[in-house]
C-alpha atoms as a PDB file:
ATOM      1  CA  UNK A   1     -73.555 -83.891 -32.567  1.00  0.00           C
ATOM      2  CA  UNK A   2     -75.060 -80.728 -31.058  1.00  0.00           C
ATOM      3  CA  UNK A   3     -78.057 -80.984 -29.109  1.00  0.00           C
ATOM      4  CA  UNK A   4     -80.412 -79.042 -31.533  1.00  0.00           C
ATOM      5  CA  UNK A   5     -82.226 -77.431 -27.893  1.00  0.00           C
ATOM      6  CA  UNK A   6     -78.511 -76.841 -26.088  1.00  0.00           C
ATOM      7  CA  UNK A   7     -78.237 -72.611 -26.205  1.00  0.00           C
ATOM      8  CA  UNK A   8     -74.651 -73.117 -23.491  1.00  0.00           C
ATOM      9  CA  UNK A   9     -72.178 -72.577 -25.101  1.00  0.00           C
ATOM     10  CA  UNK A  10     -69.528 -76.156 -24.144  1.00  0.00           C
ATOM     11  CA  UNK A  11     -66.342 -75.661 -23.481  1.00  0.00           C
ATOM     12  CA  UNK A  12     -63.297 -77.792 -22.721  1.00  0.00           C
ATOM     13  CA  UNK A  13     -61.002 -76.912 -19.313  1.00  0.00           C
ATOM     14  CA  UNK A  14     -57.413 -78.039 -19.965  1.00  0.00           C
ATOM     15  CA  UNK A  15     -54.224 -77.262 -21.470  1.00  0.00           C
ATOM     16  CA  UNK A  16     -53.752 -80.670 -23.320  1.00  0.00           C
ATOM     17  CA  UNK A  17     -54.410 -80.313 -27.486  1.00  0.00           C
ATOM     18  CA  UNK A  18     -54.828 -83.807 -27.446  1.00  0.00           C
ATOM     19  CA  UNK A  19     -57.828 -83.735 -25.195  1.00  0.00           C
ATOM     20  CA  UNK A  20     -59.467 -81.245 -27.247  1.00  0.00           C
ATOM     21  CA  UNK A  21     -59.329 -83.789 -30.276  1.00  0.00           C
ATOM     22  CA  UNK A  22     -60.727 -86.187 -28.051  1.00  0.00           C
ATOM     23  CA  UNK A  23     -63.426 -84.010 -26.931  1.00  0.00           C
ATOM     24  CA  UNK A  24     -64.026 -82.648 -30.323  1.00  0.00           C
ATOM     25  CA  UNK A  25     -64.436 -86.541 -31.712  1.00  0.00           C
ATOM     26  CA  UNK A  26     -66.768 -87.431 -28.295  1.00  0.00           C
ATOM     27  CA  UNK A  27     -69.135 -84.180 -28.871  1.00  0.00           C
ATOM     28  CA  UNK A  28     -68.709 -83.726 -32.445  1.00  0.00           C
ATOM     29  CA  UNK A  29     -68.207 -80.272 -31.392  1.00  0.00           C
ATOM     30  CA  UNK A  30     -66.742 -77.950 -29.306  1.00  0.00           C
ATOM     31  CA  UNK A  31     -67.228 -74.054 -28.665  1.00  0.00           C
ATOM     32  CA  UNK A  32     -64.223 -73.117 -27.138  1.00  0.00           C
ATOM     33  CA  UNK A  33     -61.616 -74.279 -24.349  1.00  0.00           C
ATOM     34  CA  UNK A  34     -60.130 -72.124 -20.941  1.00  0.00           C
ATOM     35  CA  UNK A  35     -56.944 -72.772 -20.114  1.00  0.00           C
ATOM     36  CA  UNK A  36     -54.852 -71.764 -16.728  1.00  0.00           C
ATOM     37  CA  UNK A  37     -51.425 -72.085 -15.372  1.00  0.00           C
ATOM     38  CA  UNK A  38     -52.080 -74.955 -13.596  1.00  0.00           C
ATOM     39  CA  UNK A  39     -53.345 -77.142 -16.062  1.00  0.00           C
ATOM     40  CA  UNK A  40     -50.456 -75.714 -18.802  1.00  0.00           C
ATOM     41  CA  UNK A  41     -48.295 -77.118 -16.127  1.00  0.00           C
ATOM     42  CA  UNK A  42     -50.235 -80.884 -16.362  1.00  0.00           C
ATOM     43  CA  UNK A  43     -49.356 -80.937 -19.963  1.00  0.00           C
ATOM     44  CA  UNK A  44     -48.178 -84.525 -20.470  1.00  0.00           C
ATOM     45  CA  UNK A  45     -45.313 -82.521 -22.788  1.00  0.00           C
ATOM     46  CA  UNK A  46     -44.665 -80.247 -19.227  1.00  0.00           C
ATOM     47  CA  UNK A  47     -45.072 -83.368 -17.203  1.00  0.00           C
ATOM     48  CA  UNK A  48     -42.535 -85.151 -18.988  1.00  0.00           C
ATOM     49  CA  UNK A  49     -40.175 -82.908 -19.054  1.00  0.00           C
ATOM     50  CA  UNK A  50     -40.038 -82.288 -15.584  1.00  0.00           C
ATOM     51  CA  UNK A  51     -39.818 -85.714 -14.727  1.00  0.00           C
ATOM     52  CA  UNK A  52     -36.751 -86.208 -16.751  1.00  0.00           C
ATOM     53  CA  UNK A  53     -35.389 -83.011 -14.226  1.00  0.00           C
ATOM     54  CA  UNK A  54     -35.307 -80.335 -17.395  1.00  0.00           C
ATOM     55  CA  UNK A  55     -37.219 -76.902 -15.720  1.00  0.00           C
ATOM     56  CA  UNK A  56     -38.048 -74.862 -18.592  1.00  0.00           C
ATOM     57  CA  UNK A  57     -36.570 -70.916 -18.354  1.00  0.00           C
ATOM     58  CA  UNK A  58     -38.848 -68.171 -18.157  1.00  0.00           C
ATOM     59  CA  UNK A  59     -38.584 -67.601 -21.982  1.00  0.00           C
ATOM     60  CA  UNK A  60     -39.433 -71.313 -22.752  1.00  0.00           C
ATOM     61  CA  UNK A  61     -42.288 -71.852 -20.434  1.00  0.00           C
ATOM     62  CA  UNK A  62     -44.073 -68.714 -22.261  1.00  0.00           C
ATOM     63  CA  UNK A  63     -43.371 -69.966 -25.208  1.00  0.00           C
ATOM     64  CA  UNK A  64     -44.382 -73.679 -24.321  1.00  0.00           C
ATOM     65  CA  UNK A  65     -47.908 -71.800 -23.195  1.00  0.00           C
ATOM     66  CA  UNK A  66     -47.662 -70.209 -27.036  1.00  0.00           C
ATOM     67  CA  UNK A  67     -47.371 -73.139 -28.779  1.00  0.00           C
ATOM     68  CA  UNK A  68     -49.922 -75.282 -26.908  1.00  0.00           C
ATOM     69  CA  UNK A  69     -52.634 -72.236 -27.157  1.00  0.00           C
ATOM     70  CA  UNK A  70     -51.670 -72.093 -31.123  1.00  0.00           C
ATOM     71  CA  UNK A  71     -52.540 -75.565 -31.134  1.00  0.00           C
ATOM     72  CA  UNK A  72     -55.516 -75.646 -29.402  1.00  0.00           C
ATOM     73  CA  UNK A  73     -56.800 -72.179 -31.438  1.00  0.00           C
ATOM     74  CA  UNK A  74     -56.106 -74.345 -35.168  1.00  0.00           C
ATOM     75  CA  UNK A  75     -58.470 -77.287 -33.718  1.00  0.00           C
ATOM     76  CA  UNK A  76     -61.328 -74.439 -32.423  1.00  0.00           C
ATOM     77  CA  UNK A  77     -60.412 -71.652 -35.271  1.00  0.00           C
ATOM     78  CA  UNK A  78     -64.250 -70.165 -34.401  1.00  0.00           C
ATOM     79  CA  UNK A  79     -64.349 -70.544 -30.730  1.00  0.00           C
ATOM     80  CA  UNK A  80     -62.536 -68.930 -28.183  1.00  0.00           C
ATOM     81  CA  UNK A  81     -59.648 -69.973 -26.226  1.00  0.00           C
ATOM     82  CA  UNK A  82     -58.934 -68.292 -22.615  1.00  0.00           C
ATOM     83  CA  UNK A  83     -55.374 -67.425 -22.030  1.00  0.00           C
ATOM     84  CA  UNK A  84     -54.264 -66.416 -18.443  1.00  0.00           C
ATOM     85  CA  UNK A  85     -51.635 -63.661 -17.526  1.00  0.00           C
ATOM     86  CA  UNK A  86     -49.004 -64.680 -14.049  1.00  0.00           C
ATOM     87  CA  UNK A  87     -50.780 -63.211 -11.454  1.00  0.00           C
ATOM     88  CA  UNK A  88     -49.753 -63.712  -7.574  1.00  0.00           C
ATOM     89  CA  UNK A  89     -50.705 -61.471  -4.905  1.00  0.00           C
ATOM     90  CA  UNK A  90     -47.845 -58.896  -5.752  1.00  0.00           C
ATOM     91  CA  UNK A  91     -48.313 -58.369  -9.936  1.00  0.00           C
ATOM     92  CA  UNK A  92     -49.534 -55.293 -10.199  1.00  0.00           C
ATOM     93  CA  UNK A  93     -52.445 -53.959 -12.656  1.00  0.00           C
ATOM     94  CA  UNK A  94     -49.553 -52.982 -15.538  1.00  0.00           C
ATOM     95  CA  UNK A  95     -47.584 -55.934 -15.265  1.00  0.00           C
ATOM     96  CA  UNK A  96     -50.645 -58.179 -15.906  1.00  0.00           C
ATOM     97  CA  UNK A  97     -52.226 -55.888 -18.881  1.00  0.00           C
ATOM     98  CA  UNK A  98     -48.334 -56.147 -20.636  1.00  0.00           C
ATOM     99  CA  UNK A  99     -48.684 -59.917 -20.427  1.00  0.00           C
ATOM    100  CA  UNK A 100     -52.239 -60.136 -21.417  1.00  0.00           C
ATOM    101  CA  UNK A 101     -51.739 -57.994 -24.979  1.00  0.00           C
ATOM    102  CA  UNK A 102     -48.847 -59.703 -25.735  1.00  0.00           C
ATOM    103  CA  UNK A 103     -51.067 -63.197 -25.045  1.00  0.00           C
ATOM    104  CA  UNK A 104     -53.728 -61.853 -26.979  1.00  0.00           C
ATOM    105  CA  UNK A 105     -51.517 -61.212 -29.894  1.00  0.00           C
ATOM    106  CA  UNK A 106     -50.777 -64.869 -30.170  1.00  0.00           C
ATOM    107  CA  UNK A 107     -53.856 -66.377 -31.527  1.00  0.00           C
ATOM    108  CA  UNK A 108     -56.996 -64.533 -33.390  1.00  0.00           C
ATOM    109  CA  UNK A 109     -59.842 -65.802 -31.081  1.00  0.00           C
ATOM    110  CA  UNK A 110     -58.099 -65.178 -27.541  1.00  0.00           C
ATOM    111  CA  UNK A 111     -59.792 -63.887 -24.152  1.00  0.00           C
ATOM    112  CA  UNK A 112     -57.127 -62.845 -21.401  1.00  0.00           C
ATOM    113  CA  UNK A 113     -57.591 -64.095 -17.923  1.00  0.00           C
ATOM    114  CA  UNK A 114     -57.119 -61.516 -15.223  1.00  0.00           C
ATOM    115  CA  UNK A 115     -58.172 -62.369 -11.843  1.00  0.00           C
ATOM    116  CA  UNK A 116     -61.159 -61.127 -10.009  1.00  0.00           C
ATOM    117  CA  UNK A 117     -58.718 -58.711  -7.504  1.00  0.00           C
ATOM    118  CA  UNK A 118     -58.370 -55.103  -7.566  1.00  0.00           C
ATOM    119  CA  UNK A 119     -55.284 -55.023  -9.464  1.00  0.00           C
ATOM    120  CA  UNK A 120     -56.655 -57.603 -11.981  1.00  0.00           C
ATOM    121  CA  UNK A 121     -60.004 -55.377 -12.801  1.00  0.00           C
ATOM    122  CA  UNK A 122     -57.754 -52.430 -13.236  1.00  0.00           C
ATOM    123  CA  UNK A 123     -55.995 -54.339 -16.208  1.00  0.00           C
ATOM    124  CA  UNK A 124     -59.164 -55.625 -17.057  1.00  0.00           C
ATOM    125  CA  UNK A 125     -60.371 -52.025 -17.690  1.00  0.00           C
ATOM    126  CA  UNK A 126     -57.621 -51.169 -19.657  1.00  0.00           C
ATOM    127  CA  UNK A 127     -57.539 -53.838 -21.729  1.00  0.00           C
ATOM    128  CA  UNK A 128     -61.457 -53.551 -22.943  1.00  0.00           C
ATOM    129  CA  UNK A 129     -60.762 -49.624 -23.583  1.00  0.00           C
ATOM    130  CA  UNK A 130     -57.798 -51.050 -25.540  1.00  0.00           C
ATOM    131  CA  UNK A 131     -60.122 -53.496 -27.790  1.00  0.00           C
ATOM    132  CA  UNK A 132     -59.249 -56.740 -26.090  1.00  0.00           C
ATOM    133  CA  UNK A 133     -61.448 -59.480 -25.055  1.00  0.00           C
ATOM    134  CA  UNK A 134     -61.504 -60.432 -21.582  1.00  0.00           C
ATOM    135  CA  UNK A 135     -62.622 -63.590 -19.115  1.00  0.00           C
ATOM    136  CA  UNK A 136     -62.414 -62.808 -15.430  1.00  0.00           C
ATOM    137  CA  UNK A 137     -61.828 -66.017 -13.100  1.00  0.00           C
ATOM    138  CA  UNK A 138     -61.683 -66.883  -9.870  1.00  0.00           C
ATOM    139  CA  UNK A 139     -64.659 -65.426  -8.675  1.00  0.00           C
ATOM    140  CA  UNK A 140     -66.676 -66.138  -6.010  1.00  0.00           C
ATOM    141  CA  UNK A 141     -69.304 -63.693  -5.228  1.00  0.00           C
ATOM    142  CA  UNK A 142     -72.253 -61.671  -6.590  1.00  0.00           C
ATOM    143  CA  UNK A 143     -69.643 -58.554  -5.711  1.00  0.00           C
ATOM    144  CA  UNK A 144     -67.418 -59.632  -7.637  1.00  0.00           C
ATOM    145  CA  UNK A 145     -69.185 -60.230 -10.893  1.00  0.00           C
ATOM    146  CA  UNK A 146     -71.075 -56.676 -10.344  1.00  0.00           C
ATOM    147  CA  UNK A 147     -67.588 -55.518 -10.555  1.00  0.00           C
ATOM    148  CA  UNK A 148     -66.646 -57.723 -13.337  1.00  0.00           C
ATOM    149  CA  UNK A 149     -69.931 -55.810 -15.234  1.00  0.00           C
ATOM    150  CA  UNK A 150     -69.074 -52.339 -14.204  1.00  0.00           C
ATOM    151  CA  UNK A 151     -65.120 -52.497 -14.775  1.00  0.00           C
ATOM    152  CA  UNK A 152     -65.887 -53.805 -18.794  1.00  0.00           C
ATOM    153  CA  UNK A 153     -68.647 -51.388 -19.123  1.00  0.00           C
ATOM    154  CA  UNK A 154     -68.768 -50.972 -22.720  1.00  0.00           C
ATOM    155  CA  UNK A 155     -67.760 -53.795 -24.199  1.00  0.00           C
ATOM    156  CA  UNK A 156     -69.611 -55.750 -26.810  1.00  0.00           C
ATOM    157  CA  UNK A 157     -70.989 -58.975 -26.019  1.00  0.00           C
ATOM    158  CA  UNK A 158     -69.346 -61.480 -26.538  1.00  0.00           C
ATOM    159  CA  UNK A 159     -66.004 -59.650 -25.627  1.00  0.00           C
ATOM    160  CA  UNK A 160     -66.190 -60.181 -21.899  1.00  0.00           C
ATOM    161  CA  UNK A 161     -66.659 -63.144 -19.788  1.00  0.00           C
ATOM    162  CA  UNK A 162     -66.943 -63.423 -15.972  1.00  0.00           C
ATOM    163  CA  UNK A 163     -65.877 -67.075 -14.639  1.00  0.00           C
ATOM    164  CA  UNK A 164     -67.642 -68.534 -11.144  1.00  0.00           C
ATOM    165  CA  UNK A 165     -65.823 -70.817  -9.741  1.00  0.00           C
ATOM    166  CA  UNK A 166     -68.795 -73.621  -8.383  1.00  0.00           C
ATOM    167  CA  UNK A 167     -66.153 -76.538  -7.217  1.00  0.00           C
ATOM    168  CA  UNK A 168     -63.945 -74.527  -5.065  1.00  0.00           C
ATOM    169  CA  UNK A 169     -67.523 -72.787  -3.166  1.00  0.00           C
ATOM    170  CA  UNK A 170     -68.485 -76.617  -3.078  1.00  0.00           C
ATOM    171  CA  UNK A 171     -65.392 -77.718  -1.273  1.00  0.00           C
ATOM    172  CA  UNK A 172     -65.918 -75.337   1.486  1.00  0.00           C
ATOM    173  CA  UNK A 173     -69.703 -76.148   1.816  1.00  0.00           C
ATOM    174  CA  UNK A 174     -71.759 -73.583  -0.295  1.00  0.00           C
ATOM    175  CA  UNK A 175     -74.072 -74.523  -2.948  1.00  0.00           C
ATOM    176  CA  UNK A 176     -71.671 -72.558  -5.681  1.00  0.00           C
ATOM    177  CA  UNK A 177     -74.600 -73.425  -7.927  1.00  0.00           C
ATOM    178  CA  UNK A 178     -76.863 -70.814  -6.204  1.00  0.00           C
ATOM    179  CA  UNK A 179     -74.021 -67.857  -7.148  1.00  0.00           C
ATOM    180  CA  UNK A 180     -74.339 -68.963 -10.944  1.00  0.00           C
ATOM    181  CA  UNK A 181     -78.295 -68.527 -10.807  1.00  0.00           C
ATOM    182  CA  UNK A 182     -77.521 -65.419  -8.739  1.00  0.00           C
ATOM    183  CA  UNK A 183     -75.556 -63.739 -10.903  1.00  0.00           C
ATOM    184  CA  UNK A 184     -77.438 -64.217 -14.005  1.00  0.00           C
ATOM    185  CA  UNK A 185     -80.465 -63.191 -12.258  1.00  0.00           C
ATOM    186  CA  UNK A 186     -78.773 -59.894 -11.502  1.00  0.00           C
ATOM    187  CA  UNK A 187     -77.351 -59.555 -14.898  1.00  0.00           C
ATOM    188  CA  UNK A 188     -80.858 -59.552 -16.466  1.00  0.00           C
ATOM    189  CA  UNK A 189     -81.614 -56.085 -14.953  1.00  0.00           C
ATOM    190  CA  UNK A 190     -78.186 -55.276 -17.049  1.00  0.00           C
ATOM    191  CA  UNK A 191     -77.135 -54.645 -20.602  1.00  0.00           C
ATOM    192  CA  UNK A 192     -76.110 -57.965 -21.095  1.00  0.00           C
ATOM    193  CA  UNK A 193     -72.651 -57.314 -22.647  1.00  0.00           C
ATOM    194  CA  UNK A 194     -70.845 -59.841 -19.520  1.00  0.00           C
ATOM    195  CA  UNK A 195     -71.164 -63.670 -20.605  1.00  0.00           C
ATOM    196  CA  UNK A 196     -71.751 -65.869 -17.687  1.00  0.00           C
ATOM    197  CA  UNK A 197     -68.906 -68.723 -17.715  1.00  0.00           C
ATOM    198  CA  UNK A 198     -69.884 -72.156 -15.519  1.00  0.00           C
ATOM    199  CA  UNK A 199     -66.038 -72.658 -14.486  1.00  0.00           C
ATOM    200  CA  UNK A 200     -64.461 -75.594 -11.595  1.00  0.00           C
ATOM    201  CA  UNK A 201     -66.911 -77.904 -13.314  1.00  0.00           C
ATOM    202  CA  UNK A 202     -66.803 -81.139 -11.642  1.00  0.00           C
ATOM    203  CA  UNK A 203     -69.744 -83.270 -11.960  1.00  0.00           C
ATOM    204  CA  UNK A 204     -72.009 -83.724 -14.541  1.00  0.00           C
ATOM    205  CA  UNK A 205     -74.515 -82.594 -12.354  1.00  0.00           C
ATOM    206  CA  UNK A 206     -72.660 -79.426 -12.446  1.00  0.00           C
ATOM    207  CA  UNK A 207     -72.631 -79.180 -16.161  1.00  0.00           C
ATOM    208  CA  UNK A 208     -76.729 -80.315 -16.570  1.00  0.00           C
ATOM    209  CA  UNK A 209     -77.820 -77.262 -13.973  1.00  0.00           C
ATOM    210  CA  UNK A 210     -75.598 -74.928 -15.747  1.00  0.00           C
ATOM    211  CA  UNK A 211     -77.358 -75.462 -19.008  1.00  0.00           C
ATOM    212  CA  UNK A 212     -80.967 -75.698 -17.376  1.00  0.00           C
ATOM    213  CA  UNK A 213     -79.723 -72.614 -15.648  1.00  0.00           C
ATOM    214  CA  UNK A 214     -78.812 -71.054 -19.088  1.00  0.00           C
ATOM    215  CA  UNK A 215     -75.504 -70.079 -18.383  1.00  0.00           C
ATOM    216  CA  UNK A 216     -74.366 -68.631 -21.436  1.00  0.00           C
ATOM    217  CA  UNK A 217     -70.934 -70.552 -21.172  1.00  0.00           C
ATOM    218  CA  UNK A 218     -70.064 -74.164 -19.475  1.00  0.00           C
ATOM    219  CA  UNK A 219     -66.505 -75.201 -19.011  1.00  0.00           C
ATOM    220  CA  UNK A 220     -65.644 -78.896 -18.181  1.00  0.00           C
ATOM    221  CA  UNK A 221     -62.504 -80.791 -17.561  1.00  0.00           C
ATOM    222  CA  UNK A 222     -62.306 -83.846 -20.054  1.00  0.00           C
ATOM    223  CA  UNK A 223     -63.932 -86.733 -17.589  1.00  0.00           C
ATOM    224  CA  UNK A 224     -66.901 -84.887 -17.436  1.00  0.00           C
ATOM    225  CA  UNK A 225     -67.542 -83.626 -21.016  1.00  0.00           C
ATOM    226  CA  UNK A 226     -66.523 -87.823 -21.416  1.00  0.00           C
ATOM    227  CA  UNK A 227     -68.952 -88.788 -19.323  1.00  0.00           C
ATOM    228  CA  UNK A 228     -71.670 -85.920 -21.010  1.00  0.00           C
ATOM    229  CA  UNK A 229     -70.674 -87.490 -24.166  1.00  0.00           C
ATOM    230  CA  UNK A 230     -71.315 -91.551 -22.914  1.00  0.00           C
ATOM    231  CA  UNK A 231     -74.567 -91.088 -21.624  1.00  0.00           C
ATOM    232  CA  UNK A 232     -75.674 -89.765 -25.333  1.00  0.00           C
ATOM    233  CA  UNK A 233     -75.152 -85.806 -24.516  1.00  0.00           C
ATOM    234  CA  UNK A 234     -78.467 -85.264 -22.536  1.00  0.00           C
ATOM    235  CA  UNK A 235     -79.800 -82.223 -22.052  1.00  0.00           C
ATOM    236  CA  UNK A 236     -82.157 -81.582 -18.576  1.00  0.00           C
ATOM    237  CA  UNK A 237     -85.462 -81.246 -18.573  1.00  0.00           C
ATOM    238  CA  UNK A 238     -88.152 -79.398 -17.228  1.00  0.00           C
ATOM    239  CA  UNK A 239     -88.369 -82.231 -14.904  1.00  0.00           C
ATOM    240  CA  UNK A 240     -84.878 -81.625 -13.833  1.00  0.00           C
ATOM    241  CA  UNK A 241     -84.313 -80.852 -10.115  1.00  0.00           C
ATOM    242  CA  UNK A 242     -80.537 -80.224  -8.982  1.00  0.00           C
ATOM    243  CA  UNK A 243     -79.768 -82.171  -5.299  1.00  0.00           C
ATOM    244  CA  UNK A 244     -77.119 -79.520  -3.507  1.00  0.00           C
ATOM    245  CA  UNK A 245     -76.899 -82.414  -0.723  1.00  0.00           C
ATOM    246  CA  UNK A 246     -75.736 -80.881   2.633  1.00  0.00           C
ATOM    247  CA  UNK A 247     -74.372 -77.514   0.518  1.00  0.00           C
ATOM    248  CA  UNK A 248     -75.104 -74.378   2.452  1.00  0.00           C
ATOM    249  CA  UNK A 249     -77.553 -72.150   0.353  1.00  0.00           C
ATOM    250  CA  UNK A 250     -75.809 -68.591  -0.833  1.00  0.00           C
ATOM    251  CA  UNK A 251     -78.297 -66.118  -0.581  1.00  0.00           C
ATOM    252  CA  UNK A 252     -79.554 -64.045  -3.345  1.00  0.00           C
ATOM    253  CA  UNK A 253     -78.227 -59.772  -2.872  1.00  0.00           C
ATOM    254  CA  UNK A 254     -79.961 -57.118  -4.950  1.00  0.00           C
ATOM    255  CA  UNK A 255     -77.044 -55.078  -6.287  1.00  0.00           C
ATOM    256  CA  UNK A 256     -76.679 -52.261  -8.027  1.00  0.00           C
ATOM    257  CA  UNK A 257     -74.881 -52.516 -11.671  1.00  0.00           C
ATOM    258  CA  UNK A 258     -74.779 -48.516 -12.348  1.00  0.00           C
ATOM    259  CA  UNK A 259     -71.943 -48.057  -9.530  1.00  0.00           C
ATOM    260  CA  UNK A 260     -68.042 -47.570 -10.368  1.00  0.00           C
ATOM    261  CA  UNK A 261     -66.227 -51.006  -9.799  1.00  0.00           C
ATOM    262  CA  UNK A 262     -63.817 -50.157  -7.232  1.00  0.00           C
ATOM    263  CA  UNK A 263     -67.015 -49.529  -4.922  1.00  0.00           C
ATOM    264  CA  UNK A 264     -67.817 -52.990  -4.641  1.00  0.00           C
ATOM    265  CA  UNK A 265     -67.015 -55.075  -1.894  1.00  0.00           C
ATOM    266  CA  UNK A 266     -64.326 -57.439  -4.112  1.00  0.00           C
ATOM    267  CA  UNK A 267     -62.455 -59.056  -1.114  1.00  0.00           C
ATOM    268  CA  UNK A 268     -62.368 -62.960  -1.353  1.00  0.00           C
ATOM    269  CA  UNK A 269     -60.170 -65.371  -0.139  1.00  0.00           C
ATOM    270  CA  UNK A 270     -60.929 -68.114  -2.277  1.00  0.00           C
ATOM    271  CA  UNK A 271     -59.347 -65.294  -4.973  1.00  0.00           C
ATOM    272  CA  UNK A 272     -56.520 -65.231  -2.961  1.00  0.00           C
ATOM    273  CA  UNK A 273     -55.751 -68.470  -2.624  1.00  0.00           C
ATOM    274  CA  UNK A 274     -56.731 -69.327  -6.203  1.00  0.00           C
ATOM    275  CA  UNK A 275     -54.029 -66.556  -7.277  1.00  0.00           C
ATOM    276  CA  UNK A 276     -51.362 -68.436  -4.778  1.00  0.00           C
ATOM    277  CA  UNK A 277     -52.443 -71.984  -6.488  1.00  0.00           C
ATOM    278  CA  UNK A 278     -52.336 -70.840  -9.830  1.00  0.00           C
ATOM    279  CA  UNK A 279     -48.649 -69.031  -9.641  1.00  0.00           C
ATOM    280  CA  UNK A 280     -46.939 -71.119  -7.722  1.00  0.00           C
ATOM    281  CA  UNK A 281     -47.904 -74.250 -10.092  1.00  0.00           C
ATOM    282  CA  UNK A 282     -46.380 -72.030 -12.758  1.00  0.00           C
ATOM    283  CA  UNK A 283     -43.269 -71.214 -10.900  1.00  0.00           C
ATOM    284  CA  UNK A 284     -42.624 -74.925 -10.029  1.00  0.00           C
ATOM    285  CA  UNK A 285     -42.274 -75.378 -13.900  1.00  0.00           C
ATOM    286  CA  UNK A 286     -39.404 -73.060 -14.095  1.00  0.00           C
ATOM    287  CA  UNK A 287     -35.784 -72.952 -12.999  1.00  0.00           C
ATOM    288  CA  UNK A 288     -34.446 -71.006 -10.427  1.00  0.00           C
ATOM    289  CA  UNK A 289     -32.031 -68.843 -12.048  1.00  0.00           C
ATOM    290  CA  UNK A 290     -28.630 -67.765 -10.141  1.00  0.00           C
ATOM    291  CA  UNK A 291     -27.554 -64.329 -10.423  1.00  0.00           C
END
């Protein structure tokens, strides 16, 4: 059961309903789950499928993502589920704010992925002034996530998430752990209406400084909510010291949250290439159609 002294919210990364039974009988709870293109396209249903040679169309591919999110919303009816709009390095602002309301219009408790790049905080905009809940992901900097806070200015809490990618900052060397204690140190000068959401979990390490951190959000893939869940759910204490290893410290920026959000400095490539990673696993689920 819930730790009676755990304030992060815990939620599942994947794209598999069946996991989030799994995780929901490991916990004996679960706050919410995030789901992407990439793991929609890891679906053992996907998986199997393609094995057998059958590419789904454009139509049945959104509608495979429909179904599974409708599944996954019935097993976490009070939680919220993140749904992710296409987004490669040529969809532009409109094209991704069409995809995220109708998305959103699929379950009651949905947030809409955009991606941290100018033409995903422009449809991120929109869609707050249009009543929609947001989650922002693949970022990668304390620019970014001032952004993230200035472009959903507004909002109610609750209603907008930013997501920090720690694993990918990891692969490359940085401590990605420093840019989640950055960023909610520089949200604490703010309103307080941007969640912070521990994303590219993947140790339980990860997961035990996000909560002594007091992220207000964790997401894990199943291993390491598994693993959480074996060792009796423990929760750090003040005794607790995180060990980066060799990880290149990110240094802490003061930033100001009162500016516009196209004068940040939003440029990453990790965005980039997270945008190429996440499109092109969804276009190798579907078939090439012939004019």
């Amino acid at each position: 059961m819930r730790p009676k002294n755990l304030k992060t919210r815990i939620f599942l990364d994947g794209g598999d309903p069946e996991e989030t039974k799994e995780v929901i009988r490991l916990l004996g709870f679960l706050d919410g789950q995030t789901t992407n293109p990439t793991l929609i396209s890891k679906n053992p249903r996907a998986r199997h499928r393609l094995e057998k040679g059958e590419k789904f169309t454009r139509e049945e591919i959104i509608d495979f993502y429909q179904e599974t999110v409708k599944e996954i919303s019935k097993l976490i009816p009070q939680g919220s589920i993140s749904v992710e709009v296409y987004a490669d390095h040529l969809t532009l602002a409109e094209t991704m704010l069409s995809q995220g309301k109708e998305m959103f219009s699929w379950i009651p408790n949905a947030h809409i992925k955009f991606p941290t790049s100018q033409e995903g905080l422009k449809a991120a905009e929109q869609a707050v002034k249009s009543g929609m809940r947001v989650n922002l992901t693949l970022c990668f900097s304390q620019e970014q996530a001032a952004a993230v806070y200035a472009a959903t200015r507004g909002a109610k809490r609750g209603d907008a998430f930013v997501s920090p990618f720690i694993g990918r900052l990891d692969d490359r060397g940085e401590n990605g752990m420093d840019l989640i204690s950055h960023i909610l140190q520089m949200y604490r000068k703010g309103d307080g209406h941007v969640m912070v959401l521990t994303a590219s979990v993947r140790k339980i390490d990860h997961l035990l400084y996000a909560l002594k951190l007091g992220s207000d959000i964790m997401t894990a893939p199943f291993n390491v909510l598994k693993e959480w869940a074996e060792k009796g759910l423990p929760m750090p204490g003040d005794d607790y010291v995180y060990r980066p290893g060799g990880l290149k410290s990110i240094p802490f920026k003061e930033i100001d949250l009162t500016k516009n959000w196209q004068s940040y400095d939003i440029g990453h490539e990790l965005t980039d290439k997270g945008m190429e990673r996440f499109s092109a696993d969804w276009n190798a689920l579907i078939k090439v159609e012939i004019a």
